[in-house]
PDB file of N, CA and C in Angstrom:
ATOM      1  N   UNK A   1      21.333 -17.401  33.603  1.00  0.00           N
ATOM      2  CA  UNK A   1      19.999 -16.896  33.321  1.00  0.00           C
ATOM      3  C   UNK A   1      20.089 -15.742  32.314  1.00  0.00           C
ATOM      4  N   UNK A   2      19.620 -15.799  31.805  1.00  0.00           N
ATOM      5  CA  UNK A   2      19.350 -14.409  30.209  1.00  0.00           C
ATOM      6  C   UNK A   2      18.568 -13.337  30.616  1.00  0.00           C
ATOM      7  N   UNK A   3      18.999 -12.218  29.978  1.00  0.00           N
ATOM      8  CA  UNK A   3      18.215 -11.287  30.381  1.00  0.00           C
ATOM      9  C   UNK A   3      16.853 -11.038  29.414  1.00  0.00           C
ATOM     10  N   UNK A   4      15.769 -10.483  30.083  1.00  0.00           N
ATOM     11  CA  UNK A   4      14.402 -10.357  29.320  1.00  0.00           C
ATOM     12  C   UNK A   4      14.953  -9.649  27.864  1.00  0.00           C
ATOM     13  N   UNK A   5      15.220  -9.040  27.047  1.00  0.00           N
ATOM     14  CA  UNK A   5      14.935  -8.338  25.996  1.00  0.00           C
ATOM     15  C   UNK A   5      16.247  -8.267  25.318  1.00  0.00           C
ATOM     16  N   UNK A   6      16.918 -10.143  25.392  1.00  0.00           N
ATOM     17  CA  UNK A   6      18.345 -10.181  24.671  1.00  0.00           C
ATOM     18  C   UNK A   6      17.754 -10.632  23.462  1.00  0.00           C
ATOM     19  N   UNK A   7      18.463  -9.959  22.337  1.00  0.00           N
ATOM     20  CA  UNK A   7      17.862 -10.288  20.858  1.00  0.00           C
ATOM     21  C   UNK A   7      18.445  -9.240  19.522  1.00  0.00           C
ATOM     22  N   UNK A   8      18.087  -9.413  18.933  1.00  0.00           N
ATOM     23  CA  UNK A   8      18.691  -8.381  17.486  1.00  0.00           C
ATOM     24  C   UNK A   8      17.823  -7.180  17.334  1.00  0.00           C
ATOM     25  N   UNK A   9      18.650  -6.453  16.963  1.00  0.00           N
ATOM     26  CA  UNK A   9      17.933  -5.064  16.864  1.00  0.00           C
ATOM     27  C   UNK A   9      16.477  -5.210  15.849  1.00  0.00           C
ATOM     28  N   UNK A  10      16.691  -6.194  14.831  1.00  0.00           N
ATOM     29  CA  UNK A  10      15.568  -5.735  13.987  1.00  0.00           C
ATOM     30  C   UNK A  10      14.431  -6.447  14.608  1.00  0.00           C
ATOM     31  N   UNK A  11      14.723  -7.805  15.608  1.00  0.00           N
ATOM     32  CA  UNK A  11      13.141  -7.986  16.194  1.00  0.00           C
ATOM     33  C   UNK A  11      12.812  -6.732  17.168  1.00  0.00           C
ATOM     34  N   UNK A  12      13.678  -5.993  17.606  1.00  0.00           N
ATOM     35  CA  UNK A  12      13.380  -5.551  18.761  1.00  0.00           C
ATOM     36  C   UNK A  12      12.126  -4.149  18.046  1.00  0.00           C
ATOM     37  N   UNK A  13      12.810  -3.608  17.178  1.00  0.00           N
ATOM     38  CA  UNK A  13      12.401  -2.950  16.317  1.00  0.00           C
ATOM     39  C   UNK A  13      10.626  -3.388  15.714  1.00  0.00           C
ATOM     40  N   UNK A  14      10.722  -4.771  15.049  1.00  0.00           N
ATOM     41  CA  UNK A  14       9.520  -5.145  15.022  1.00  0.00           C
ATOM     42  C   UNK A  14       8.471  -5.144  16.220  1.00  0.00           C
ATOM     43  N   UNK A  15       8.870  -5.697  17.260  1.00  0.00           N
ATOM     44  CA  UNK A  15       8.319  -6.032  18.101  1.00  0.00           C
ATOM     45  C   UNK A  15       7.745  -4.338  19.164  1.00  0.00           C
ATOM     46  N   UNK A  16       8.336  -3.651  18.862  1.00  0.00           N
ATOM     47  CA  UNK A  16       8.308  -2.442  20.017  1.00  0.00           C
ATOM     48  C   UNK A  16       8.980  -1.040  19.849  1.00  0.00           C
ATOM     49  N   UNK A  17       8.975  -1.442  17.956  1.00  0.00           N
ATOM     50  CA  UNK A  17       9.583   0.145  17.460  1.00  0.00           C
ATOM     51  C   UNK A  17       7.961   1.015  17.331  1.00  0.00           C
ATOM     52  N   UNK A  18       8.726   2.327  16.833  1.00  0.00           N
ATOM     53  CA  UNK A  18       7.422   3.668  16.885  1.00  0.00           C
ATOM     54  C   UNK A  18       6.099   3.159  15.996  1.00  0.00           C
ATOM     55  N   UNK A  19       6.814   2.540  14.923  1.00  0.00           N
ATOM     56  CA  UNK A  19       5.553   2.420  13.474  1.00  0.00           C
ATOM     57  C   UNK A  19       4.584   0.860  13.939  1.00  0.00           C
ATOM     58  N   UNK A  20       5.050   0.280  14.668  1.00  0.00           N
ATOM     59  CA  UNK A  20       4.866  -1.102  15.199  1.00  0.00           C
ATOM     60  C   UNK A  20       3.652  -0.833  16.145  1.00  0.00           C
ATOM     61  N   UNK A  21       3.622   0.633  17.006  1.00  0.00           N
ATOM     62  CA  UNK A  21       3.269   0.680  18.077  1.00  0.00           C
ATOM     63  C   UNK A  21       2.158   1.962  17.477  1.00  0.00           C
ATOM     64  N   UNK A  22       2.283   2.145  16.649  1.00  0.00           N
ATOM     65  CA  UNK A  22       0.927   3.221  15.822  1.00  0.00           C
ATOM     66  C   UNK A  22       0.555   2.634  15.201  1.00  0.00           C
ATOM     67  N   UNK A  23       0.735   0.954  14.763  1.00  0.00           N
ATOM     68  CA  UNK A  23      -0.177   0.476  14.140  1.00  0.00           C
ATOM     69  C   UNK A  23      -1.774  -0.258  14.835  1.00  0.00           C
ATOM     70  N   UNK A  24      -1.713  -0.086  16.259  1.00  0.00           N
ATOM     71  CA  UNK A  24      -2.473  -0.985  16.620  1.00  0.00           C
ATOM     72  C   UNK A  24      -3.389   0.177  17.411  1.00  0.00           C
ATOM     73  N   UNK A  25      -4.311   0.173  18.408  1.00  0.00           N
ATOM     74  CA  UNK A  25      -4.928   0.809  19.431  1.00  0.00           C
ATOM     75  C   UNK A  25      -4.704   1.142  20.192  1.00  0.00           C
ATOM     76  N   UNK A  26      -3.920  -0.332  21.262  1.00  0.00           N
ATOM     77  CA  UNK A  26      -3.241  -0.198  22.191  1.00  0.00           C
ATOM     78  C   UNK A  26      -1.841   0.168  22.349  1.00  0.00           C
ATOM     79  N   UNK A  27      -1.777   0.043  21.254  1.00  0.00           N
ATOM     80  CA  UNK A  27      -0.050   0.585  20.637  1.00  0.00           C
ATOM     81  C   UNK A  27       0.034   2.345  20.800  1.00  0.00           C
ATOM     82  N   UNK A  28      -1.268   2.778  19.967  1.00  0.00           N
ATOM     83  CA  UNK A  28      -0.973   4.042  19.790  1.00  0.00           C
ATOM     84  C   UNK A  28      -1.587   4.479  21.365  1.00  0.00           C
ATOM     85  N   UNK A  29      -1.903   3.747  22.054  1.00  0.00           N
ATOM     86  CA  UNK A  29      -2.600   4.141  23.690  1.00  0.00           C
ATOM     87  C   UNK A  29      -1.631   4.623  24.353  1.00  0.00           C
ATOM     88  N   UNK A  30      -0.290   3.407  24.445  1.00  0.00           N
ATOM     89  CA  UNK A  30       1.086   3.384  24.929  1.00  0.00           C
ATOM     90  C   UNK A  30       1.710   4.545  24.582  1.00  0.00           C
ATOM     91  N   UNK A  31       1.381   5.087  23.259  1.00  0.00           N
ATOM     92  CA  UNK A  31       2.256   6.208  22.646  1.00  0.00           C
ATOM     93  C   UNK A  31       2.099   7.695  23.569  1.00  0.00           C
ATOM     94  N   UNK A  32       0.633   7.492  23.726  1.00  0.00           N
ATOM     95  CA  UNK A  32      -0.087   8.745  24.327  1.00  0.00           C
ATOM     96  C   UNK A  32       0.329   8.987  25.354  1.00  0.00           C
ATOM     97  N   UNK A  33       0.317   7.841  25.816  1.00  0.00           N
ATOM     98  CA  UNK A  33       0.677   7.788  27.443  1.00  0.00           C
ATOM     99  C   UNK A  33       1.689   8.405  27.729  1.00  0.00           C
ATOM    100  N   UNK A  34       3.124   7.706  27.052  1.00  0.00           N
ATOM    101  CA  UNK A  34       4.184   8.120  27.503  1.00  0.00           C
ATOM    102  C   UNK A  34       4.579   9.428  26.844  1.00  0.00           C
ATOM    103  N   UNK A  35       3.742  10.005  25.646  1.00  0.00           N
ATOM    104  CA  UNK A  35       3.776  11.190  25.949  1.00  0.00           C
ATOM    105  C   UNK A  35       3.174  12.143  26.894  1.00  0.00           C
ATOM    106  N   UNK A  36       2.356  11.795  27.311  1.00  0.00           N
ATOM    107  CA  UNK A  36       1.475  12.643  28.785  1.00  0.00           C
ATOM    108  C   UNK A  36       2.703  12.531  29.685  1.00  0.00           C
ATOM    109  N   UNK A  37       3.177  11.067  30.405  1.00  0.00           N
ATOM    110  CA  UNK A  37       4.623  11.488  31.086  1.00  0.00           C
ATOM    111  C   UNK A  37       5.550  12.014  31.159  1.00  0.00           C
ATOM    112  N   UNK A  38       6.059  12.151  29.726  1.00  0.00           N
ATOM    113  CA  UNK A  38       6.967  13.432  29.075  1.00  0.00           C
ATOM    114  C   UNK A  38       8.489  12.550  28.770  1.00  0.00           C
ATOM    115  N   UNK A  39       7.953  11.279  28.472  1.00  0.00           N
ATOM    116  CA  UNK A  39       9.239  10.411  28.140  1.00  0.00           C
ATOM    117  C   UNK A  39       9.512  11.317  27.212  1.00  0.00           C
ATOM    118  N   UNK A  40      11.501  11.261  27.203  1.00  0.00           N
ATOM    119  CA  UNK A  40      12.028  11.592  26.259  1.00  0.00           C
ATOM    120  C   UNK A  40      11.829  10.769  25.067  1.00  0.00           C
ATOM    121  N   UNK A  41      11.820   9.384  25.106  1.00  0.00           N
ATOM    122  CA  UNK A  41      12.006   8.468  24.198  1.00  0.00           C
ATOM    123  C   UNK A  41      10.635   7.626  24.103  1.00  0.00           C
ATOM    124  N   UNK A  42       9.757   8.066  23.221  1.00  0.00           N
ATOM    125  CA  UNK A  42       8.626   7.324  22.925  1.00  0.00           C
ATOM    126  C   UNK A  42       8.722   6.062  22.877  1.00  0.00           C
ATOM    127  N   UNK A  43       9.562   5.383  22.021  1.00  0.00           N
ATOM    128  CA  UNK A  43       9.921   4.005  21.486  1.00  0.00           C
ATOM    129  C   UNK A  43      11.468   3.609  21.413  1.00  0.00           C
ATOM    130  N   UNK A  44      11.318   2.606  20.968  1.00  0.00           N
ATOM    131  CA  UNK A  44      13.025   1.730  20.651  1.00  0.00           C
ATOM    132  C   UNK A  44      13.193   2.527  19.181  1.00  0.00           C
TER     133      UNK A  44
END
Protein backbone atom coordinates (compact mmCIF):
# COMPACT_ATOMS: atom_id res chain seq x y z
CA UNK A 1 0.00 0.00 0.00
CA UNK A 2 1.57 3.63 -0.78
CA UNK A 3 1.64 6.24 1.28
CA UNK A 4 -0.84 9.42 0.75
CA UNK A 5 1.66 12.23 -0.39
CA UNK A 6 4.43 9.89 -2.29
CA UNK A 7 5.51 12.06 -5.28
CA UNK A 8 8.23 14.66 -6.51
CA UNK A 9 9.00 17.61 -4.89
CA UNK A 10 7.92 19.90 -7.70
CA UNK A 11 4.19 18.51 -7.71
CA UNK A 12 4.22 18.69 -4.17
CA UNK A 13 5.28 22.23 -4.40
CA UNK A 14 2.59 22.94 -7.06
CA UNK A 15 0.03 21.37 -5.42
CA UNK A 16 0.51 22.80 -1.64
CA UNK A 17 3.52 25.20 -1.77
CA UNK A 18 3.16 29.00 -0.10
CA UNK A 19 2.51 30.92 -3.65
CA UNK A 20 0.00 28.01 -4.70
CA UNK A 21 -1.88 28.55 -1.51
CA UNK A 22 -2.06 32.67 -1.76
CA UNK A 23 -3.29 32.28 -4.91
CA UNK A 24 -6.74 31.21 -4.20
CA UNK A 25 -9.31 32.25 -1.12
CA UNK A 26 -9.35 29.24 0.45
CA UNK A 27 -5.75 28.90 0.07
CA UNK A 28 -4.98 32.16 1.60
CA UNK A 29 -7.88 31.05 4.46
CA UNK A 30 -5.52 27.96 5.22
CA UNK A 31 -2.63 30.43 5.44
CA UNK A 32 -4.39 32.49 8.16
CA UNK A 33 -5.33 29.83 9.95
CA UNK A 34 -2.27 28.18 10.52
CA UNK A 35 -0.92 31.27 11.31
CA UNK A 36 -3.49 31.98 14.19
CA UNK A 37 -2.16 28.35 15.45
CA UNK A 38 1.32 29.47 15.41
CA UNK A 39 2.55 26.73 12.93
CA UNK A 40 6.08 27.04 12.53
CA UNK A 41 5.79 26.02 8.94
CA UNK A 42 3.04 27.69 6.94
CA UNK A 43 3.55 25.52 3.80
CA UNK A 44 5.71 22.79 1.96
Amino acid sequence: MKRTLEGTRRKKKRVSGFRERMSTPGGRRVIRLRRRKGRKKLSI
